[in-house]
Protein backbone atom coordinates (compact mmCIF):
# COMPACT_ATOMS: atom_id res chain seq x y z
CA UNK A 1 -19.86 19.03 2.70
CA UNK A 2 -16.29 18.80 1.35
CA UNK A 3 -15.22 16.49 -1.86
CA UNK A 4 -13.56 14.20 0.28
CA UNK A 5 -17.50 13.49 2.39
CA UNK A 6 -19.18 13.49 -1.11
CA UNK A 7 -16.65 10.78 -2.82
CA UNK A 8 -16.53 8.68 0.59
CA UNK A 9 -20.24 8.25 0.09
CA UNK A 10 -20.08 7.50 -3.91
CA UNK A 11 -17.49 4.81 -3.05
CA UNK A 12 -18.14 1.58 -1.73
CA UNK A 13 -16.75 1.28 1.66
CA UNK A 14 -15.94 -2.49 1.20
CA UNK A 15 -13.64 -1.79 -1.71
CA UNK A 16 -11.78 0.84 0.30
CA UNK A 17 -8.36 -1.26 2.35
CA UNK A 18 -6.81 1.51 3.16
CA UNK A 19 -5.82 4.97 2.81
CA UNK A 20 -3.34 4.61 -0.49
CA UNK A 21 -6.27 3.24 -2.02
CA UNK A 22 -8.82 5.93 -1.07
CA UNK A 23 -6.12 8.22 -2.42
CA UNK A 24 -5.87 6.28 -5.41
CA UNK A 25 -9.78 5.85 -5.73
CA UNK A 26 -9.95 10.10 -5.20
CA UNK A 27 -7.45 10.62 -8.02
CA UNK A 28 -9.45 8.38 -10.15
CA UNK A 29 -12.45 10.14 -9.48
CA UNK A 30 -11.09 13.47 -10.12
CA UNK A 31 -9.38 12.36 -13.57
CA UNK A 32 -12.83 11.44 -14.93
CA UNK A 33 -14.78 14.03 -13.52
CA UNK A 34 -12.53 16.57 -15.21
CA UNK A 35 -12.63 14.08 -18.64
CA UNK A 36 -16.54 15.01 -18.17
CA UNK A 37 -16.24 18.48 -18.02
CA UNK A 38 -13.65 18.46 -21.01
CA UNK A 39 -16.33 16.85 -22.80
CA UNK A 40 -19.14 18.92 -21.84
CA UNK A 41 -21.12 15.91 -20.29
CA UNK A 42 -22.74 18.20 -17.73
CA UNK A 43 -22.01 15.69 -14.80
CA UNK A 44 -20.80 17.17 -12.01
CA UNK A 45 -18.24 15.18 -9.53
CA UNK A 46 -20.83 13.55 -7.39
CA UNK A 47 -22.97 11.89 -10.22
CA UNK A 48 -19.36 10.54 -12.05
CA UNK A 49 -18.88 9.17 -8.79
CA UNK A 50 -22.61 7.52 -9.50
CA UNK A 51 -21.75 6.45 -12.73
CA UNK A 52 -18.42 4.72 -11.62
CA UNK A 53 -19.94 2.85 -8.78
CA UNK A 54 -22.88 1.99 -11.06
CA UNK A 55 -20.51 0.57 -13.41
CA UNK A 56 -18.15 -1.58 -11.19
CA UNK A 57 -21.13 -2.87 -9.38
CA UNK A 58 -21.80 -4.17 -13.15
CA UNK A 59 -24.09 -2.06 -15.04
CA UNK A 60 -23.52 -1.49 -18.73
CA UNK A 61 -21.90 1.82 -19.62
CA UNK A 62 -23.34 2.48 -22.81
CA UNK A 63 -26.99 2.19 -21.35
CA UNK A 64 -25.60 4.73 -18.73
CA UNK A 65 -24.74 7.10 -20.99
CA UNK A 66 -28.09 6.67 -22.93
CA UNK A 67 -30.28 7.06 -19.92
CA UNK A 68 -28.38 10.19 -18.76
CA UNK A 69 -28.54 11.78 -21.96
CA UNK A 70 -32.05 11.15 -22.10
CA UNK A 71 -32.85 12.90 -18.31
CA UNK A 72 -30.81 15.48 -19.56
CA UNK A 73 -33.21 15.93 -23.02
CA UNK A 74 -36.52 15.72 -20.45
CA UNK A 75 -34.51 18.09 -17.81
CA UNK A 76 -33.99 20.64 -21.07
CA UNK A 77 -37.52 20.25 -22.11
CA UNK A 78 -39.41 20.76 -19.19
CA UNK A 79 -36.91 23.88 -18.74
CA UNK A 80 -38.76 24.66 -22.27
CA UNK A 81 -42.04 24.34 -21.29
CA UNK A 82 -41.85 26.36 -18.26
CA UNK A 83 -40.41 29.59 -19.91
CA UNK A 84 -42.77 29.17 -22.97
CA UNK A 85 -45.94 29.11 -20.03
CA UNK A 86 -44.12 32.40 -18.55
């Protein structure tokens, strides 16, 4: 599946009038998703394109970011747990 199939599926069809916007919309998506990796978030394109539909659809950013960071800390722990049991 290309980038193009994975953001058409993150983005609310609804919001999408026409092809400049997709474009626009794309852009966007790939601006941020690079912002993430600059930053080390460990997101990778389709989950910012989570995270930015979350957010327009109204959910608060900061408890976002607090949630992820915490699946990330379990992810990293059970990661942990299985190499100590090896």
């Amino acid at each position: 599946m290309d980038s193009a199939e994975e953001v058409s599926k993150t983005i609310d069809s609804k919001n999408i009038n026409n092809n400049t916007t997709y474009a626009r919309l794309l852009t966007d998506l790939t601006v941020l998703h690079e912002m993430a990796t600059v930053l080390n978030t460990g997101l990778d394109r389709k989950t910012v394109g989570y995270c930015i539909s979350l957010c327009e659809k109204g959910a608060n950013p900061e408890a976002l970011a607090t949630i992820i960071k915490d699946l990330q800390k379990q992810q990293e722990n059970k990661k942990k747990e299985t190499n100590n049991k090896q």
